[in-house]
Protein backbone atom coordinates (compact mmCIF):
# COMPACT_ATOMS: atom_id res chain seq x y z
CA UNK A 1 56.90 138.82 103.61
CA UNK A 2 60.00 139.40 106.03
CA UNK A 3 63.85 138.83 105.11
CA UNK A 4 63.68 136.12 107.76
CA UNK A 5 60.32 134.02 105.90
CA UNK A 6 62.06 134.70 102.22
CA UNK A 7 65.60 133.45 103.72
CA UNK A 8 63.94 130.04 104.88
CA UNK A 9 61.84 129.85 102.36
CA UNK A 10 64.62 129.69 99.52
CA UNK A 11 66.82 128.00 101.80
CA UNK A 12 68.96 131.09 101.95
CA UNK A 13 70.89 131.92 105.31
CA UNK A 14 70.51 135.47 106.38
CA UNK A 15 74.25 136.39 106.88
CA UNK A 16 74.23 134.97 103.37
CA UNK A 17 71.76 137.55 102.19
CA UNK A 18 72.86 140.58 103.83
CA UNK A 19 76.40 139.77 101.94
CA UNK A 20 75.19 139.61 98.64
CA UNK A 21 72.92 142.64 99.48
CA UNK A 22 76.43 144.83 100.21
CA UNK A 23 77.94 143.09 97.56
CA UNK A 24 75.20 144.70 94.54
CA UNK A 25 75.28 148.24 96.61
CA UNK A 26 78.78 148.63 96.88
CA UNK A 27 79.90 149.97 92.73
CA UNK A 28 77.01 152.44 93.38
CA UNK A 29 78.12 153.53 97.00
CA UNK A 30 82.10 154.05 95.98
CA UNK A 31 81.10 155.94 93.02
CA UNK A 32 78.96 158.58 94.98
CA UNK A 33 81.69 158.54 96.92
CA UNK A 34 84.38 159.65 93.92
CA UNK A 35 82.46 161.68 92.50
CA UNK A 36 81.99 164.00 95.33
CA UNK A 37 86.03 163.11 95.56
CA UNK A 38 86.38 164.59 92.18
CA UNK A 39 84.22 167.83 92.92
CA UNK A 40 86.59 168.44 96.32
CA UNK A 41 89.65 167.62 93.93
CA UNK A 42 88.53 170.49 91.43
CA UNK A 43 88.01 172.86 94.01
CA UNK A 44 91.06 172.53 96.41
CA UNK A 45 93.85 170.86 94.05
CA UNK A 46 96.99 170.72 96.51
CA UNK A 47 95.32 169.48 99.60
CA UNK A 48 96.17 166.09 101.06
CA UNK A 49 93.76 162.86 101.13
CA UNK A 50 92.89 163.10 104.70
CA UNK A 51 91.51 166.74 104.27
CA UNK A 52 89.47 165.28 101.38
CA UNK A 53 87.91 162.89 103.58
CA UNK A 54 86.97 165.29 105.65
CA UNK A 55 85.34 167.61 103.00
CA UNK A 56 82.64 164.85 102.46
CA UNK A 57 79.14 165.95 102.72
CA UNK A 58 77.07 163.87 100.79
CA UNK A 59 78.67 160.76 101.16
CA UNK A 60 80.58 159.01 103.64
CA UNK A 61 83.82 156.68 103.29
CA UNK A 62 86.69 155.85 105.78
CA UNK A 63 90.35 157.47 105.17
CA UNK A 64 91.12 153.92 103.77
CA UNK A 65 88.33 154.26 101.06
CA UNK A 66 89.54 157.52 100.40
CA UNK A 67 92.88 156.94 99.69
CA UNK A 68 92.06 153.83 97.84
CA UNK A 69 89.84 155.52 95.54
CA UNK A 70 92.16 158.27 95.44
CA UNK A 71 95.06 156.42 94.10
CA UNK A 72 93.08 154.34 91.45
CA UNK A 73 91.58 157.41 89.66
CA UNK A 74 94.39 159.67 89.92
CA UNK A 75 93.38 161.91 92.52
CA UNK A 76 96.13 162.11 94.85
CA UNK A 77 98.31 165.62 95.41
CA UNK A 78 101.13 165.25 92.77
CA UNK A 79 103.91 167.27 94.73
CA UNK A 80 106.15 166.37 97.37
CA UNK A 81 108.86 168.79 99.49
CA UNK A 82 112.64 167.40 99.82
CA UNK A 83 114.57 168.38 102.41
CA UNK A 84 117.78 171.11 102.19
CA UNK A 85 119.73 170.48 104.73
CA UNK A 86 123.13 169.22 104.26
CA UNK A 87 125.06 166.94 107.01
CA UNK A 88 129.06 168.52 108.15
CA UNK A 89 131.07 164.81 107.86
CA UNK A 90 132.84 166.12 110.47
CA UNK A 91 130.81 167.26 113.33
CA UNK A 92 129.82 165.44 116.07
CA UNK A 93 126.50 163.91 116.36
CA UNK A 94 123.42 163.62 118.89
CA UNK A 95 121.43 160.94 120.12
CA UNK A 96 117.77 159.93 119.04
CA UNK A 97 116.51 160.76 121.86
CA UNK A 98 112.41 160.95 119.77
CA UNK A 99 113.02 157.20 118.62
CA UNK A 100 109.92 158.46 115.94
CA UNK A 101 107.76 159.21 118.95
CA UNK A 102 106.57 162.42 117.97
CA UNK A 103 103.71 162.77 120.97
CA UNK A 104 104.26 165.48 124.11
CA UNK A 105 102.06 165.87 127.32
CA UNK A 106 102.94 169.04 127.82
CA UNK A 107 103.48 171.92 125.90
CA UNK A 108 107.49 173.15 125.29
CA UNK A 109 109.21 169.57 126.21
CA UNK A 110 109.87 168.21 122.92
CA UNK A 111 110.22 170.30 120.03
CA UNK A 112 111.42 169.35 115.89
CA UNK A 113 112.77 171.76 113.43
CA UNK A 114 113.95 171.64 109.76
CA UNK A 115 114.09 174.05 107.13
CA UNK A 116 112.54 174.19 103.75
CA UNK A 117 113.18 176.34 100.40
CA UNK A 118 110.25 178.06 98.63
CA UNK A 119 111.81 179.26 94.72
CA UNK A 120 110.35 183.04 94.28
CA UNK A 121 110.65 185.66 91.34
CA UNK A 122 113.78 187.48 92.96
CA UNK A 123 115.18 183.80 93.85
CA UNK A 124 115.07 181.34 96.75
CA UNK A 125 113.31 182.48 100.44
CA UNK A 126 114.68 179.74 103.10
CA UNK A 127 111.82 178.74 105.94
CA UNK A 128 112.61 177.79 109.26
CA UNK A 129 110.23 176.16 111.52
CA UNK A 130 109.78 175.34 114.91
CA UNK A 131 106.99 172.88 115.71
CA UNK A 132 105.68 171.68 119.33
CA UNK A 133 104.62 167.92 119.55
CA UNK A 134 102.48 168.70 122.20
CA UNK A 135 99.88 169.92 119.70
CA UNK A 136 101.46 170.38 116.42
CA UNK A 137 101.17 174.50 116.74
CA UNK A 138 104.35 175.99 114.61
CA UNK A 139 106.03 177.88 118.10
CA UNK A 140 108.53 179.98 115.90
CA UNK A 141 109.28 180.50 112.20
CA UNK A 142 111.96 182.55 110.69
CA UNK A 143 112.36 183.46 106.91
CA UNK A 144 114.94 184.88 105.10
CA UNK A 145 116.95 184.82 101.70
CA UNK A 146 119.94 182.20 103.20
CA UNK A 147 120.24 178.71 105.04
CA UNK A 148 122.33 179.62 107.52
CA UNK A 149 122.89 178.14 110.89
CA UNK A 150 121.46 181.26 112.26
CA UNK A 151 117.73 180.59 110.39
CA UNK A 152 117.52 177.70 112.29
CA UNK A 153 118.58 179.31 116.21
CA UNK A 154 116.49 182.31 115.25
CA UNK A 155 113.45 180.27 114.85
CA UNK A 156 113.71 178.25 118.01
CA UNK A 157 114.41 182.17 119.74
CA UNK A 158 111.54 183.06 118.69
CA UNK A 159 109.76 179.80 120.03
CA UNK A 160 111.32 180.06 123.51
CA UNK A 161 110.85 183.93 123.44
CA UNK A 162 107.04 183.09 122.73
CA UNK A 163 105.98 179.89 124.68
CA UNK A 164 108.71 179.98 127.16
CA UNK A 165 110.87 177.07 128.18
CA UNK A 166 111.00 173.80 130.21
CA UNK A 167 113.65 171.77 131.73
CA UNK A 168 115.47 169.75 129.80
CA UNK A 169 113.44 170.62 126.56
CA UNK A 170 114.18 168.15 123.24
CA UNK A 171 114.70 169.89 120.00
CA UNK A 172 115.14 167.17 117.70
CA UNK A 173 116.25 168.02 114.01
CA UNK A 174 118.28 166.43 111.30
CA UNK A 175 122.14 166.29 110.80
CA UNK A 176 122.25 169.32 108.63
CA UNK A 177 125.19 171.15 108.91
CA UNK A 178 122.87 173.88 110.50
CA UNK A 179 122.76 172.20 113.98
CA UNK A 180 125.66 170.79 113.95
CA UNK A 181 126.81 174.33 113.81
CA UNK A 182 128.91 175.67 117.06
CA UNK A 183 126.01 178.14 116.43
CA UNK A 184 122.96 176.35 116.91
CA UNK A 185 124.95 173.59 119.58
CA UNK A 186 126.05 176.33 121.87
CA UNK A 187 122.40 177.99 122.28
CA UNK A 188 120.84 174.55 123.07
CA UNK A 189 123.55 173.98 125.64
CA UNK A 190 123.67 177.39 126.96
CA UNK A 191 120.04 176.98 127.89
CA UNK A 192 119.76 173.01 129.03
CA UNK A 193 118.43 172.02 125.80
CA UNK A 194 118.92 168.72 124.94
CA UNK A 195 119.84 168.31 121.05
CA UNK A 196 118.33 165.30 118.97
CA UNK A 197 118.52 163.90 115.87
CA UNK A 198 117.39 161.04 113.80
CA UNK A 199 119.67 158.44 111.67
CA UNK A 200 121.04 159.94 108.83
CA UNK A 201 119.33 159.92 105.72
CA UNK A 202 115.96 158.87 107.30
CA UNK A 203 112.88 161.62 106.50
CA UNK A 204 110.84 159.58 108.92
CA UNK A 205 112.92 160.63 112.23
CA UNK A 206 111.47 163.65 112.09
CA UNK A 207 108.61 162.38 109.67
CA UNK A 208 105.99 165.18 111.66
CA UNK A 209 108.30 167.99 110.55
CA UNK A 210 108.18 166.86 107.06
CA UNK A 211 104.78 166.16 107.07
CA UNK A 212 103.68 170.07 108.14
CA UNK A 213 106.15 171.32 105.53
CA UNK A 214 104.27 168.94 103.01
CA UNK A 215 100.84 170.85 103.80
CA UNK A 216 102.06 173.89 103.67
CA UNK A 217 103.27 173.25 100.26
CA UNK A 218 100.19 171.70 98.93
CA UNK A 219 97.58 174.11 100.62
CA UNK A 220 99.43 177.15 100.37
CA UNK A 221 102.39 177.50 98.05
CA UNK A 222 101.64 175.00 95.27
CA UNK A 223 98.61 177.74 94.93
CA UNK A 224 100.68 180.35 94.53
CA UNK A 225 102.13 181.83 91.12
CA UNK A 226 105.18 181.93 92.73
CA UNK A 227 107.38 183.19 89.57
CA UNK A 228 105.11 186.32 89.45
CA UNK A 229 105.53 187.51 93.26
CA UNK A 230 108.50 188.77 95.33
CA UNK A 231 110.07 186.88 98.44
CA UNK A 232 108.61 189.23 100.93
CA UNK A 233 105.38 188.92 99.21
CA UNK A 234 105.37 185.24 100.00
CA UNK A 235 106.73 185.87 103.71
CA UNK A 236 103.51 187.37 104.21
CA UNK A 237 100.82 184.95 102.64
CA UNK A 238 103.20 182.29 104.65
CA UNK A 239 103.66 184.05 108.04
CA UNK A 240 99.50 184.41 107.91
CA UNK A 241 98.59 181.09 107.08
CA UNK A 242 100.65 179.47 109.66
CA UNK A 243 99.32 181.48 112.44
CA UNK A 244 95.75 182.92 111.12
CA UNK A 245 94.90 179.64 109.49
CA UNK A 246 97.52 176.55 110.44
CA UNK A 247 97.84 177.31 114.12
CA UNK A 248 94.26 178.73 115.02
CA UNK A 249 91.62 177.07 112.40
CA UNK A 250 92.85 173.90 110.52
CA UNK A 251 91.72 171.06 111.84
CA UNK A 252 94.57 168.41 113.21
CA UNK A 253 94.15 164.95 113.02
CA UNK A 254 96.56 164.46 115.55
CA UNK A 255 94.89 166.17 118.56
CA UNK A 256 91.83 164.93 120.51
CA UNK A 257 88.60 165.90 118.63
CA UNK A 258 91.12 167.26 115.10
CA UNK A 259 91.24 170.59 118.14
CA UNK A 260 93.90 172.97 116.10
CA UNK A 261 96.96 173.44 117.72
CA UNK A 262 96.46 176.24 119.68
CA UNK A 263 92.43 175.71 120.57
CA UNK A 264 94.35 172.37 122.75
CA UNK A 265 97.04 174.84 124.08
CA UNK A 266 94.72 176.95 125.56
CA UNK A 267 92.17 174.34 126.38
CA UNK A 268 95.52 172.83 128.32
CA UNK A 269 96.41 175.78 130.13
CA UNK A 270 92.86 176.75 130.89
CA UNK A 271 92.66 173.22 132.73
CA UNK A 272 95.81 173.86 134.20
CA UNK A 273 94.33 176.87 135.59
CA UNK A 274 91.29 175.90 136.97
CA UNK A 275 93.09 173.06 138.85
């Protein structure tokens, strides 16, 4: 007898039906779902919830699911980065000229940069980055055992040095006393940068920056035995997974397709080419 015959025949309407019917499958469905959430969490303890979703083979949930199932049974990555930086009261200040619009069109017009600090056996190893919102890639990194203003310039020399340089680039960062510096100012002027920064005391102005330094963390250095291995031990296992792995493999939710940075780059300049 069809769904349509038993409907009328118990006076049932078929929306009705199909309701109830998701209703009773529903406890089973979510916990296929967490357990397979539980197996990934085993495996790969650090990573974020959108990388879990991903990892899903026999099941299949949205990111909302995820994260909702995540949260309820304790699943979620425990550890979050904080930022360094510390603002000069007395140095002058630059516009928001990102306004939390952290999307490019081309590659080299609007870059962020921050630093981090990574605690090692002989003591602290600073990290500054340099990413590109064109694509997310990190352009330029620099590493070294102090947070001075000249971290920070050496990393976006190694970006321009690397990628190149447009007009009237944006390099948006916080007000850390780092490029606030005379330092770090006079570079971006000397070459027609245009400085940025968000309102102070605001992670989400330059949310995108945080939010790479938060999966490096939990993929990479929340992995590591840290206490056991030197700084220029963990300069290495960090310089290779931002450009072997980060830069050239991972997946990115924020490009067309999750393309990782660079596979866009050169899918960009190829087009570019061939017009």
């Amino acid at each position: 007898m069809s769904i349509k015959v038993c409907c009328a025949t118990l006076h049932v309407g078929r929306p009705g039906y199909y309701r109830w019917l998701r209703a009773r499958e529903q406890p089973r469905y979510r916990d296929a779902v967490l357990s397979e959430l539980q197996e990934i969490r085993k495996e790969h303890k650090h990573i974020g919830v959108w990388q879990m979703q991903r990892r899903l083979k026999r099941t299949h949930a949205s990111y909302g699911t995820v994260y909702r199932l995540c949260k309820a049974h304790d699943l979620m990555a425990k550890r979050k980065p904080h930022g360094i930086t510390k603002r000069d009261q007395n140095a002058k200040l630059a516009d928001d000229l990102v306004q939390r619009d952290f999307q490019a069109d081309k590659p080299m017009t609007k870059l962020l940069n921050d630093m981090t600090e990574i605690k090692c056996q002989d003591g602290k190893l600073y990290l500054a980055a340099t990413l590109d919102c064109f694509d997310g890639a990190i352009v330029g990194i620099k590493m070294d055992d102090n947070e001075r203003a000249e971290l920070c310039k050496a990393s976006l020399e190694l970006a321009v040095q690397r990628y190149g340089k447009t007009h009237d680039m944006i390099v948006h960062s916080d007000h850390g006393s780092q490029y606030t510096s005379n330092l770090f100012r006079d570079y971006l002027k000397t070459h027609d940068f245009q400085p940025s920064m968000g309102a102070l005391g605001s992670c989400y102005d330059n949310a995108r920056m945080e939010s790479f330094f938060a999966t490096l963390k939990k993929e990479l250095v929340y992995t590591l035995l840290l206490t056991q291995m030197s700084r220029d031990e963990v300069k290495r296992l960090i310089f290779r997974w931002i450009e072997c792995d980060y830069n050239r493999l991972r997946p990115h939710s924020g490009n067309e397709g999750d393309l990782p940075p660079l596979e866009k780059r050169n899918a960009y300049h190829a087009q570019a080419q061939a017009a």
